[in-house]
N, C-alpha and C. Protein backbone atom coordinates (compact mmCIF):
# COMPACT_ATOMS: atom_id res chain seq x y z
N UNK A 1 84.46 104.88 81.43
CA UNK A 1 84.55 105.15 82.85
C UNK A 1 85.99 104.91 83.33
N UNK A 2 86.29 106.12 84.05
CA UNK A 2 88.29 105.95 84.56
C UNK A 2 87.77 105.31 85.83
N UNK A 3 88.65 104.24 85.98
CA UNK A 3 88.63 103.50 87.53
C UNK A 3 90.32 103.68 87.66
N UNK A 4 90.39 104.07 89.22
CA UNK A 4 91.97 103.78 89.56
C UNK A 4 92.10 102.94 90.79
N UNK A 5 93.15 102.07 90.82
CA UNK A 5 93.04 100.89 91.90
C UNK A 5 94.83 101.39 92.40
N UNK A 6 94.16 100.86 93.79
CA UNK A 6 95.48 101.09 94.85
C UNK A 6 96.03 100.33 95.96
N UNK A 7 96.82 100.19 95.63
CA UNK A 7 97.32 98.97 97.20
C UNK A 7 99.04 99.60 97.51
N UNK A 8 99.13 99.65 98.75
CA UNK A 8 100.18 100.20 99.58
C UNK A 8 100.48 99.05 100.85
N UNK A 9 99.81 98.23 100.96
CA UNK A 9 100.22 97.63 102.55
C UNK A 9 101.24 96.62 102.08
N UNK A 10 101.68 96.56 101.21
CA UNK A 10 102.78 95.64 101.09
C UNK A 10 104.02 96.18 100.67
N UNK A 11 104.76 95.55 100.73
CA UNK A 11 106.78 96.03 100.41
C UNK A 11 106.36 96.36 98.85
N UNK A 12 105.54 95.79 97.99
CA UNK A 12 105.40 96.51 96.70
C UNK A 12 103.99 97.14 96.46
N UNK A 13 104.13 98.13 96.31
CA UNK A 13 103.22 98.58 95.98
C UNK A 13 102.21 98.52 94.48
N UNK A 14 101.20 98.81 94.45
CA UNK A 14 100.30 98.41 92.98
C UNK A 14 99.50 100.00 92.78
N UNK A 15 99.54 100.23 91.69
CA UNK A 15 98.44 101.38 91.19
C UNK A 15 98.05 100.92 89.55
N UNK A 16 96.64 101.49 89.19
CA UNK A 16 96.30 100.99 88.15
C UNK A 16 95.30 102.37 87.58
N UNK A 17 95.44 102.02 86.33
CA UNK A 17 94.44 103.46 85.90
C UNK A 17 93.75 102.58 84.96
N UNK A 18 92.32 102.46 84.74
CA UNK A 18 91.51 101.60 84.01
C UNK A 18 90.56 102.34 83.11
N UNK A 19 90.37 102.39 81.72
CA UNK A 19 88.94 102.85 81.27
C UNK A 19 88.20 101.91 80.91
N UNK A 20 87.26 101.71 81.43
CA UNK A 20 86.42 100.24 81.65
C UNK A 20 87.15 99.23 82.02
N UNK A 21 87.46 98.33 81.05
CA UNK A 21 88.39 97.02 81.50
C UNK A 21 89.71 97.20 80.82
N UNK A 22 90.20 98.53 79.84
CA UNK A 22 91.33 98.71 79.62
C UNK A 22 92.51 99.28 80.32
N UNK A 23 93.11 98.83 80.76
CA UNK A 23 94.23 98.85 81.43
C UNK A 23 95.20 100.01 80.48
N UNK A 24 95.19 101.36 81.39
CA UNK A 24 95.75 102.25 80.72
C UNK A 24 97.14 102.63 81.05
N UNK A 25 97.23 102.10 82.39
CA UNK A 25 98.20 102.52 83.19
C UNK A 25 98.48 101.33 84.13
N UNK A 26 99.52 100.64 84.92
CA UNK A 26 99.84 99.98 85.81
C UNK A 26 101.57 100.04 86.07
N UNK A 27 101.48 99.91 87.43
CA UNK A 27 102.62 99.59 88.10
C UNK A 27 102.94 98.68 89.93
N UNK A 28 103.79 97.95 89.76
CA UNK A 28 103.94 97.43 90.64
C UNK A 28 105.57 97.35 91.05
N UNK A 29 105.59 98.21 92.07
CA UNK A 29 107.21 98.57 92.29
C UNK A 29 107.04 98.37 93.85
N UNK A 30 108.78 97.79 94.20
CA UNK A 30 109.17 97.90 95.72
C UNK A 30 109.66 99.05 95.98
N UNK A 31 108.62 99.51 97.40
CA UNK A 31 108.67 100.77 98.16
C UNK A 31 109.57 100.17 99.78
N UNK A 32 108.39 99.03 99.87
CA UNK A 32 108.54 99.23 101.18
C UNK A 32 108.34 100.20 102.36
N UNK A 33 109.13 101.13 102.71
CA UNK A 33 109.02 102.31 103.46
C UNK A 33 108.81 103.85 102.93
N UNK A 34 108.68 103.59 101.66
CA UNK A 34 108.59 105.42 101.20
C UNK A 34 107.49 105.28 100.15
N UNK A 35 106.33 104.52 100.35
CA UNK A 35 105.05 104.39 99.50
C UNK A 35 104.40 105.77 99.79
N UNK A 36 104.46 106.33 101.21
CA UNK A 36 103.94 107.64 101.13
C UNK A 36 104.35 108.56 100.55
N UNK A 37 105.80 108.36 99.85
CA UNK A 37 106.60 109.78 99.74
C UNK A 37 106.19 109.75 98.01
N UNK A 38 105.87 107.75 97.27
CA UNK A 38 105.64 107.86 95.74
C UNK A 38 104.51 107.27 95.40
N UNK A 39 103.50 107.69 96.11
CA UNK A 39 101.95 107.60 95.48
C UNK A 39 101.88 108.78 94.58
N UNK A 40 100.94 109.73 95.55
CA UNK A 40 100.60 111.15 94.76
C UNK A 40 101.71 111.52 93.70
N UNK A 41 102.86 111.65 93.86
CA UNK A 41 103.71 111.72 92.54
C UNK A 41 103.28 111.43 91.45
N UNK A 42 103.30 109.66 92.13
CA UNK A 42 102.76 108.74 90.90
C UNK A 42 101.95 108.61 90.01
N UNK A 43 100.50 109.09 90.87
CA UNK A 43 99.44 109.25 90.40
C UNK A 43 99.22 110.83 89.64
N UNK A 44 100.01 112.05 89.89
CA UNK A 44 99.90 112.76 89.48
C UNK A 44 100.51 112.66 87.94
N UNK A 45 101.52 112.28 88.04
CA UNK A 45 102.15 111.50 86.48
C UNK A 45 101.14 110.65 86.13
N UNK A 46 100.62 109.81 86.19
CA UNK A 46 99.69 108.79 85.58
C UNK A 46 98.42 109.96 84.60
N UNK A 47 97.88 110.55 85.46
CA UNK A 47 96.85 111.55 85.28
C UNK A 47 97.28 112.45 83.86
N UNK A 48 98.73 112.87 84.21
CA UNK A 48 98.96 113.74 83.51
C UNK A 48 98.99 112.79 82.08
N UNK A 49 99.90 112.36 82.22
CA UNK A 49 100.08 111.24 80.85
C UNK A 49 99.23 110.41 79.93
N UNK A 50 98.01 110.22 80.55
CA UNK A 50 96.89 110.21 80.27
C UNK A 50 95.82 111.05 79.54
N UNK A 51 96.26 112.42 80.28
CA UNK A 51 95.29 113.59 79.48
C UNK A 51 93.80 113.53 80.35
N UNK A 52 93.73 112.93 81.33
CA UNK A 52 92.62 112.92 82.10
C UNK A 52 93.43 113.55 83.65
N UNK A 53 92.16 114.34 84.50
CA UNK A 53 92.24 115.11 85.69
C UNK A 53 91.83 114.34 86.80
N UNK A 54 91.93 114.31 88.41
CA UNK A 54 91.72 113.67 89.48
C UNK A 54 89.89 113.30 89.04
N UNK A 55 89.31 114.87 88.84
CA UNK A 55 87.80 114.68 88.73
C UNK A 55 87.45 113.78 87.83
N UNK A 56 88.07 113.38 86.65
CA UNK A 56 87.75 112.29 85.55
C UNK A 56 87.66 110.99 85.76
N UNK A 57 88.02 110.94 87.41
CA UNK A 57 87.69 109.13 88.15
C UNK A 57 86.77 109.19 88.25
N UNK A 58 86.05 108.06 87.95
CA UNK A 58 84.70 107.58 88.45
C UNK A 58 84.45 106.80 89.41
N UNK A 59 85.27 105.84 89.43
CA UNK A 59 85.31 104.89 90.84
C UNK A 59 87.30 104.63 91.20
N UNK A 60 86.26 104.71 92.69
CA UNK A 60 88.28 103.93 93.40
C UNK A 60 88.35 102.63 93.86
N UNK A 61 89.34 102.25 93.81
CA UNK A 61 89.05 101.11 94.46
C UNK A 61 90.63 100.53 95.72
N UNK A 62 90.64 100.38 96.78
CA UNK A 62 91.80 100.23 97.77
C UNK A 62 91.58 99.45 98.33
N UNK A 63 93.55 98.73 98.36
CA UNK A 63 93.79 97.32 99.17
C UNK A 63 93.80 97.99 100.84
N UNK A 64 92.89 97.21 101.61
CA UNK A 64 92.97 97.68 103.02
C UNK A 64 93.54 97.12 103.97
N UNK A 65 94.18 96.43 103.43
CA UNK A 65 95.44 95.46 104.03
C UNK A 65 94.85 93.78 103.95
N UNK A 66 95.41 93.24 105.27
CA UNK A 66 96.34 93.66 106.05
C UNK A 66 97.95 93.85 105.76
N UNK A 67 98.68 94.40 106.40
CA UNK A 67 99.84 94.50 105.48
C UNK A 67 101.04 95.19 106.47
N UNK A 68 101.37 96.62 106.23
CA UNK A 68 102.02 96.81 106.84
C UNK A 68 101.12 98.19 107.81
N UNK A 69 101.46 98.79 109.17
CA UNK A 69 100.61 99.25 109.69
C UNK A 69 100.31 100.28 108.84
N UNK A 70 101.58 101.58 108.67
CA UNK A 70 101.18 102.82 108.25
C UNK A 70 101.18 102.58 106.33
N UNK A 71 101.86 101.25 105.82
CA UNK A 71 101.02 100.91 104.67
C UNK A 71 99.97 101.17 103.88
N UNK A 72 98.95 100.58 105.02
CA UNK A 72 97.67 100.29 104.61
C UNK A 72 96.73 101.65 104.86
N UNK A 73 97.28 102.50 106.21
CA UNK A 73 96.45 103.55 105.71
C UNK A 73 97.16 104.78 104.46
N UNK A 74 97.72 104.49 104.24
CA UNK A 74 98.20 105.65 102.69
C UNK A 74 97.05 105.62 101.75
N UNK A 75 96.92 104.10 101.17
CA UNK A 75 95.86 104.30 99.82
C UNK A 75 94.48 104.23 100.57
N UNK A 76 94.03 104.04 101.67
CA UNK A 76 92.82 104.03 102.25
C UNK A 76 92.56 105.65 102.57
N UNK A 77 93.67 106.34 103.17
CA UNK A 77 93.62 107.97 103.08
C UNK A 77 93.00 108.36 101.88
N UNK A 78 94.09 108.34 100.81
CA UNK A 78 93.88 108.63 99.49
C UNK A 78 92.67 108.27 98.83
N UNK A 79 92.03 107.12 99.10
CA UNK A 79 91.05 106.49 98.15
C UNK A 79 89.44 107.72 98.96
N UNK A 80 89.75 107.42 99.93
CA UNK A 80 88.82 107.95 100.98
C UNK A 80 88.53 109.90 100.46
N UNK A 81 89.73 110.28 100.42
CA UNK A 81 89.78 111.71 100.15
C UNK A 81 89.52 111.84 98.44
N UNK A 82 89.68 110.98 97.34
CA UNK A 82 89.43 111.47 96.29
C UNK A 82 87.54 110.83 96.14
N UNK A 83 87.06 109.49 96.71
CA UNK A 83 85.79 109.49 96.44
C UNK A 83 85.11 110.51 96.89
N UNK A 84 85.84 110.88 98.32
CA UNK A 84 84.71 112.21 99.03
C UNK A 84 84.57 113.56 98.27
N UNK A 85 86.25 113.77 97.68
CA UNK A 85 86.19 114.60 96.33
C UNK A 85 85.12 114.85 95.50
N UNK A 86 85.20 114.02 95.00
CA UNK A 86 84.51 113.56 93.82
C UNK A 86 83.23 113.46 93.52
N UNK A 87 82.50 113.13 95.02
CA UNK A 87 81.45 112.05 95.04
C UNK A 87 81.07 110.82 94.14
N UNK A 88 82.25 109.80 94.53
CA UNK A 88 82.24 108.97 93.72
C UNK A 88 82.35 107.56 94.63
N UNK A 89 82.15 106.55 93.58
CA UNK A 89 82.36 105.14 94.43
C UNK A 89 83.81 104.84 94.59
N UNK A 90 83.54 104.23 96.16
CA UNK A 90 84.65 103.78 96.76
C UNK A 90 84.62 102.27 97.00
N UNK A 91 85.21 101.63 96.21
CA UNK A 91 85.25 100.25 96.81
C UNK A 91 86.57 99.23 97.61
N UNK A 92 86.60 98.56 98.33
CA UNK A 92 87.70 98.07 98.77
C UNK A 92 88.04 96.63 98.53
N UNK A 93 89.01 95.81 98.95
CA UNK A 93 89.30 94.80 98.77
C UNK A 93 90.92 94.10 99.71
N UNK A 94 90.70 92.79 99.88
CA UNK A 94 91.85 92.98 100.89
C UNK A 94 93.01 92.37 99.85
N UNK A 95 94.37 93.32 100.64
CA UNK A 95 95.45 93.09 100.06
C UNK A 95 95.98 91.70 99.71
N UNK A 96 95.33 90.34 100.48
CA UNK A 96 95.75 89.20 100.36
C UNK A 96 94.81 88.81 99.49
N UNK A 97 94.02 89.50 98.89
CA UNK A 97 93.39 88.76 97.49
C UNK A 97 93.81 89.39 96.28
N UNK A 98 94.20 90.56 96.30
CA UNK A 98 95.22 91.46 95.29
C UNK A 98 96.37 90.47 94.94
N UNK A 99 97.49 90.28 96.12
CA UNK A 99 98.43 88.88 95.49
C UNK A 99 98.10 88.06 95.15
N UNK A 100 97.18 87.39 95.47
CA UNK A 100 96.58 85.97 95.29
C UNK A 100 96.42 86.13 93.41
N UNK A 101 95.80 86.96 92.87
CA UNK A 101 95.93 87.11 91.45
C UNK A 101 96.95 87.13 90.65
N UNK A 102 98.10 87.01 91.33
CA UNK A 102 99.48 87.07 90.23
C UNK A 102 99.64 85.55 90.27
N UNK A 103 98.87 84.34 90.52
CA UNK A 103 98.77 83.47 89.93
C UNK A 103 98.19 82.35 89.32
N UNK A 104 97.64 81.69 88.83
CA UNK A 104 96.56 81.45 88.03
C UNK A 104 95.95 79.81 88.91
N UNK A 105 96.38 79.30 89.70
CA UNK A 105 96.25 78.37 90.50
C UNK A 105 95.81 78.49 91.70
N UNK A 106 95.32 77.60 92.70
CA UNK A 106 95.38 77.45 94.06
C UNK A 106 96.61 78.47 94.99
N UNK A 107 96.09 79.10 95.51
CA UNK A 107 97.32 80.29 96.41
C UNK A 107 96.98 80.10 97.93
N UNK A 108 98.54 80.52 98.56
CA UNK A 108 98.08 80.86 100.16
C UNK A 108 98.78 82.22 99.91
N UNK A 109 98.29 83.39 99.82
CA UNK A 109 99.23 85.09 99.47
C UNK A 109 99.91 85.13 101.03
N UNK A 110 100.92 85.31 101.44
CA UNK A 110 101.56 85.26 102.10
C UNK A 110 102.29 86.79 102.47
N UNK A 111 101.99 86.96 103.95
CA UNK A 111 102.85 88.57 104.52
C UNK A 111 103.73 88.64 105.46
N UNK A 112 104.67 88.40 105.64
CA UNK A 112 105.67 88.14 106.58
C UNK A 112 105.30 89.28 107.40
N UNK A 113 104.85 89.67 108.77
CA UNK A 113 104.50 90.82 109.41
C UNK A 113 105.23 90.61 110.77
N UNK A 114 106.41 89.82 110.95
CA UNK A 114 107.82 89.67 111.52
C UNK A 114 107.16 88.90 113.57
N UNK A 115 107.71 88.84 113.90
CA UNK A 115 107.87 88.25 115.53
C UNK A 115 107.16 86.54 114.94
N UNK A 116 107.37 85.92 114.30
CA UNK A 116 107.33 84.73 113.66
C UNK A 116 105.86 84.81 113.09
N UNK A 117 105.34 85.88 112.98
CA UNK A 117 103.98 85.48 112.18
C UNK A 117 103.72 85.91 111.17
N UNK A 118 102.20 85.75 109.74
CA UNK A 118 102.44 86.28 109.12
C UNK A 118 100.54 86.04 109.11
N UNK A 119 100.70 87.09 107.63
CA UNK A 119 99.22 87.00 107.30
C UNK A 119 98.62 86.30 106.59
N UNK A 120 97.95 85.59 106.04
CA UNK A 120 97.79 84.72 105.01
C UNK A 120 96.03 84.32 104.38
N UNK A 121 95.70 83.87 103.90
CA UNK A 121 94.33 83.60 103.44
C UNK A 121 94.50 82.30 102.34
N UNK A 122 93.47 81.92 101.77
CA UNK A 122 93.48 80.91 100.71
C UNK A 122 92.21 81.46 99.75
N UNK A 123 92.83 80.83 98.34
CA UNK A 123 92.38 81.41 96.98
C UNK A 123 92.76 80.26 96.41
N UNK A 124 91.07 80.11 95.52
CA UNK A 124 92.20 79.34 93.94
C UNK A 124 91.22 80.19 92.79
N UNK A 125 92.01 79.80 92.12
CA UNK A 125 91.50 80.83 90.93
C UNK A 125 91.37 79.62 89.57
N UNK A 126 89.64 79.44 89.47
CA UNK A 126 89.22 78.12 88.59
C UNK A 126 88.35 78.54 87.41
N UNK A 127 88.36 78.26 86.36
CA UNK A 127 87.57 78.82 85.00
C UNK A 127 87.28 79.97 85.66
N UNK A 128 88.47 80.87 85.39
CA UNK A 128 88.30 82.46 85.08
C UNK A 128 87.18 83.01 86.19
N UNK A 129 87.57 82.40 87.69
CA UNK A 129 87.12 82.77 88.32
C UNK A 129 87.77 83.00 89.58
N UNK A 130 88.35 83.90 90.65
CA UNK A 130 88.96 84.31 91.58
C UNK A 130 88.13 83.43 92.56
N UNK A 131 88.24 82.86 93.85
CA UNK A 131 87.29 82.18 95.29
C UNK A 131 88.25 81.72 96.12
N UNK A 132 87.27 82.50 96.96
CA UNK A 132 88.02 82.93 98.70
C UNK A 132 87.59 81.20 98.93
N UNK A 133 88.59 80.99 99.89
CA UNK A 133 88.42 79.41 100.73
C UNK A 133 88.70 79.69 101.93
N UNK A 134 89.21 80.82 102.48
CA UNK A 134 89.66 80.80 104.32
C UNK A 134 90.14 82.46 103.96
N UNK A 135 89.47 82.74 104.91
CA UNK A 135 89.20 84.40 105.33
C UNK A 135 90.72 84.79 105.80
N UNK A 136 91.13 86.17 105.43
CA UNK A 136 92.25 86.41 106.10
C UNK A 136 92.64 86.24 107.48
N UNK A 137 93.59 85.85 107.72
CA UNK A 137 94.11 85.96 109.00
C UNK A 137 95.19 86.05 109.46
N UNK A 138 95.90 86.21 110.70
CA UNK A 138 97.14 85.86 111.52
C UNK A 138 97.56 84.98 111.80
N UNK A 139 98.29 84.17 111.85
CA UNK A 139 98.89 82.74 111.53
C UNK A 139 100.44 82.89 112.22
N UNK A 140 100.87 82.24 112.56
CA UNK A 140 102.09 81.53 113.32
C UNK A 140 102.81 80.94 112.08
N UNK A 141 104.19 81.21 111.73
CA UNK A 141 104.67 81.22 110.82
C UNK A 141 104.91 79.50 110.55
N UNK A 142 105.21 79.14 111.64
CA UNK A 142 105.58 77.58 111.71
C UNK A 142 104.62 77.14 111.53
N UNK A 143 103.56 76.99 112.11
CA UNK A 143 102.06 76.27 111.83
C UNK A 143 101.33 76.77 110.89
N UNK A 144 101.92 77.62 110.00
CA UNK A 144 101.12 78.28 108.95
C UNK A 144 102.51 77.14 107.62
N UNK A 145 103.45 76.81 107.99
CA UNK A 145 104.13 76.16 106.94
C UNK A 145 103.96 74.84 107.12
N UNK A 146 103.24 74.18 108.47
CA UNK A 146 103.22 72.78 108.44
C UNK A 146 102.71 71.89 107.33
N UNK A 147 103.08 70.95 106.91
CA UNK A 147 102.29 70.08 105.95
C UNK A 147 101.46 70.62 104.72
N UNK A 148 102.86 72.10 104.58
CA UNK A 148 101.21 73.30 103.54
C UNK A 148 102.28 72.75 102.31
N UNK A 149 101.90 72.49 100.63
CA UNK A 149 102.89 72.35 99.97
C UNK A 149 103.27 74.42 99.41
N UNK A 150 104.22 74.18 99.46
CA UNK A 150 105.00 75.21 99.44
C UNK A 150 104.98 76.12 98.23
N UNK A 151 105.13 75.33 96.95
CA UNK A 151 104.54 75.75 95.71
C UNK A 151 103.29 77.09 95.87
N UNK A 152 102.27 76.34 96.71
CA UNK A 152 100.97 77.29 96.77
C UNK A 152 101.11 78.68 97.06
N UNK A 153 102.64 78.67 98.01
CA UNK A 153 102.90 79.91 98.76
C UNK A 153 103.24 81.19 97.86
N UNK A 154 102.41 82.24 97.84
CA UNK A 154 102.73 83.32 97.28
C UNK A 154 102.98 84.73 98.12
N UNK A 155 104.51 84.92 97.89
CA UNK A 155 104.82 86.24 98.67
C UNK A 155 105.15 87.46 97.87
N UNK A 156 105.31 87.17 96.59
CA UNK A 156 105.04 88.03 95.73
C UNK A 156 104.61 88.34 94.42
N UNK A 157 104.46 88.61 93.65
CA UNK A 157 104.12 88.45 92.04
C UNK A 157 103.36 90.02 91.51
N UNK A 158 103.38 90.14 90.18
CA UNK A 158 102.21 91.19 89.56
C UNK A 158 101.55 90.80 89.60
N UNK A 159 99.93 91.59 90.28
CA UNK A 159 98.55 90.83 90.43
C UNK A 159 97.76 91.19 88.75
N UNK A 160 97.16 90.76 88.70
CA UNK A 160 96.40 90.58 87.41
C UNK A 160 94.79 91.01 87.95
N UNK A 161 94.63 92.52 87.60
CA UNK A 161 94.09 93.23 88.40
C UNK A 161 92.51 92.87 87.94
N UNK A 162 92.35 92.78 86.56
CA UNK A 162 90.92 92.21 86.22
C UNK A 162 90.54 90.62 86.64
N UNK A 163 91.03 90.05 87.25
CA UNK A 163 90.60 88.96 88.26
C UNK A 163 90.22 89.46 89.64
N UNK A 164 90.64 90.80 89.76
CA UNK A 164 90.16 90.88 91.16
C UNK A 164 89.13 91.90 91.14
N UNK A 165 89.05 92.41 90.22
CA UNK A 165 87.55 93.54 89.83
C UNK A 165 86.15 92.67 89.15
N UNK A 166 86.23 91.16 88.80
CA UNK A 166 85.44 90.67 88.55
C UNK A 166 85.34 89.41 89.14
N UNK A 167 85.47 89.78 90.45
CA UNK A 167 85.27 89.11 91.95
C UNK A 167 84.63 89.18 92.87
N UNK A 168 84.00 88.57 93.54
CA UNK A 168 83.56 88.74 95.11
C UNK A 168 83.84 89.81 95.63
N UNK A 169 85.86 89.95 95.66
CA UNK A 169 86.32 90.28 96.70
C UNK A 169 86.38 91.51 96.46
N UNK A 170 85.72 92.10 95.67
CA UNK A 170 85.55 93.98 95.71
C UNK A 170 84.12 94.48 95.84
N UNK A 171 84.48 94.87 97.03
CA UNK A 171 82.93 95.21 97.71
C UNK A 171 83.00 96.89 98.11
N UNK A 172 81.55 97.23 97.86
CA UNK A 172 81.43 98.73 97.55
C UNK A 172 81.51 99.36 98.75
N UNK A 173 81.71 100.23 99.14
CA UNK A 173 81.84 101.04 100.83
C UNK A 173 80.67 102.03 100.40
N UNK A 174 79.65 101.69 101.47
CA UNK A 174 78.36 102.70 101.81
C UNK A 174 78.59 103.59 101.69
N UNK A 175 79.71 104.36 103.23
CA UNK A 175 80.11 105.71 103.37
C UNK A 175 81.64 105.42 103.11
N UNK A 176 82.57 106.25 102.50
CA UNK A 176 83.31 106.42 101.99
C UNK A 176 83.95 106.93 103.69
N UNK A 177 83.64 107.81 104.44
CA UNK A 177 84.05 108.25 105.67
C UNK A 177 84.49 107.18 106.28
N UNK A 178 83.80 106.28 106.71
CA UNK A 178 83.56 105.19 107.36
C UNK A 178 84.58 104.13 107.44
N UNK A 179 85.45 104.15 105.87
CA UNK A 179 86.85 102.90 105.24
C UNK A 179 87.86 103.35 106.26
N UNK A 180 87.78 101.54 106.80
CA UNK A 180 89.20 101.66 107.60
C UNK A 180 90.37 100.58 107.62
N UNK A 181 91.46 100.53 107.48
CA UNK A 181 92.21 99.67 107.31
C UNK A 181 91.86 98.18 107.85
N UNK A 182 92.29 97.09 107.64
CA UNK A 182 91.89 95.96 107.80
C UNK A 182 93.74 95.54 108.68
N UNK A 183 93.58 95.77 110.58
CA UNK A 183 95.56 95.44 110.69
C UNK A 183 95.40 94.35 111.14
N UNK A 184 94.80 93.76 111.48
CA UNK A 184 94.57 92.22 112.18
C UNK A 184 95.11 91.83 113.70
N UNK A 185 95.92 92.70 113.78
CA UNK A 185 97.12 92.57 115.05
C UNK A 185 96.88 94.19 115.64
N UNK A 186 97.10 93.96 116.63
CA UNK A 186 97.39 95.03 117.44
C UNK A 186 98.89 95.85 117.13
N UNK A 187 98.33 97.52 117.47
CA UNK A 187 99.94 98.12 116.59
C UNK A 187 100.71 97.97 117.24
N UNK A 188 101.93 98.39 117.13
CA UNK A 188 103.13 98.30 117.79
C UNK A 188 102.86 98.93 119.56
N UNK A 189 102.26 100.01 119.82
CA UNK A 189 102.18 100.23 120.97
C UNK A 189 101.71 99.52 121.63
N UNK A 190 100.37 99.70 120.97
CA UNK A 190 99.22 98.82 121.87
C UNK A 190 99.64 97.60 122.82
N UNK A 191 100.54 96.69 121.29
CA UNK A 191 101.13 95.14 121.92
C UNK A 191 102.19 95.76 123.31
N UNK A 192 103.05 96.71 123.15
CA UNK A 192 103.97 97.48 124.32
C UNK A 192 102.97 97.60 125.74
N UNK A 193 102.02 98.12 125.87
CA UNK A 193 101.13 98.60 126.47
C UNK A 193 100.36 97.79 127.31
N UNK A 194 100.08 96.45 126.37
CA UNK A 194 99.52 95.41 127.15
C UNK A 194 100.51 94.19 127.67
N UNK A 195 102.08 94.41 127.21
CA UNK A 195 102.90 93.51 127.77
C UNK A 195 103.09 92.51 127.11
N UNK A 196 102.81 92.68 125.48
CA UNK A 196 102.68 91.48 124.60
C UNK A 196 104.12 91.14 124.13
N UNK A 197 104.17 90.19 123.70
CA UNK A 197 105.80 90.06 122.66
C UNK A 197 105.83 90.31 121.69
């Protein structure tokens, strides 16, 4: 079974091409701002190089942030348009448990999402097992560093993608229509609109 995994809401991006639990394909490169312009590329090279076609996925699976705004909907577009393709499973997972796997300890995955705040959650990862301890959220950058030891802090790393496929934190989407980014914050207008800082 081809599984392909996707995450875009962060400054690096992740794609993965899987047959069962073999890891056929992976990459994790800084985009930052032009993740839209080197997905489909990407993935069209992956495919090709492989010798397998879009239809030869069986399941998807996409980071839904939180992350960056227009980030997070790229691989949620994409994931959304090839299960509906396909008729295939769509599953999701949030981007702060994707980092949290590039290290083998206690984590806080960390997103700098700028006006002093950031995103953050807690993970430790114990006998070969990934577990959520505090749900994602928005956090105040200062009171998110108080008294935290610093070590724990993860803002970047390669995630180690079969810790997060034999997790909790990938949960199946009913309707595939239905997947919608996870932004936590209000977008840039909105905050304009209501007079926010």
């Amino acid at each position: 079974m081809y599984r392909l995994v996707m995450d875009t809401a962060m400054d690096y991006s992740y794609m993965a091409l899987l047959k069962d639990n073999d890891i056929l394909y992976e990459s994790y490169s800084l985009g930052k701002n032009n993740h839209s312009e080197r997905v489909l590329p990407e993935l069209e090279e992956t495919l090709k190089n492989n010798s397998i076609k879009l239809k030869d996925i069986e399941e998807v699976y996409v980071g839904i942030g939180p992350g960056s705004y227009t980030g997070v909907r790229i691989a949620t577009v994409i994931g959304k348009m090839i299960a509906v393709m396909n008729n295939i499973k769509l599953y999701k997972f949030s981007s702060l448990a994707l980092l949290s796997t590039s290290v083998d300890t206690e984590s806080y995955p960390f997103i700098d999402c700028r006006r002093g705040n950031c995103y953050t959650a807690h993970f430790i990862y114990q006998d070969g097992i990934l577990t959520r301890l505090k749900e994602d959220s928005l956090e105040k950058i200062d009171e998110f560093f108080n008294g935290l030891n610093k070590e724990l802090i993860v803002k970047e790393g390669k995630p180690q993608i079969l810790k997060l496929l034999s997790s909790k934190e990938v949960i199946l989407v009913d309707d595939p229509n239905s997947l919608s980014p996870n932004y936590l914050q209000l977008v840039e207008a909105e905050r304009i609109k209501k007079g926010l800082q």
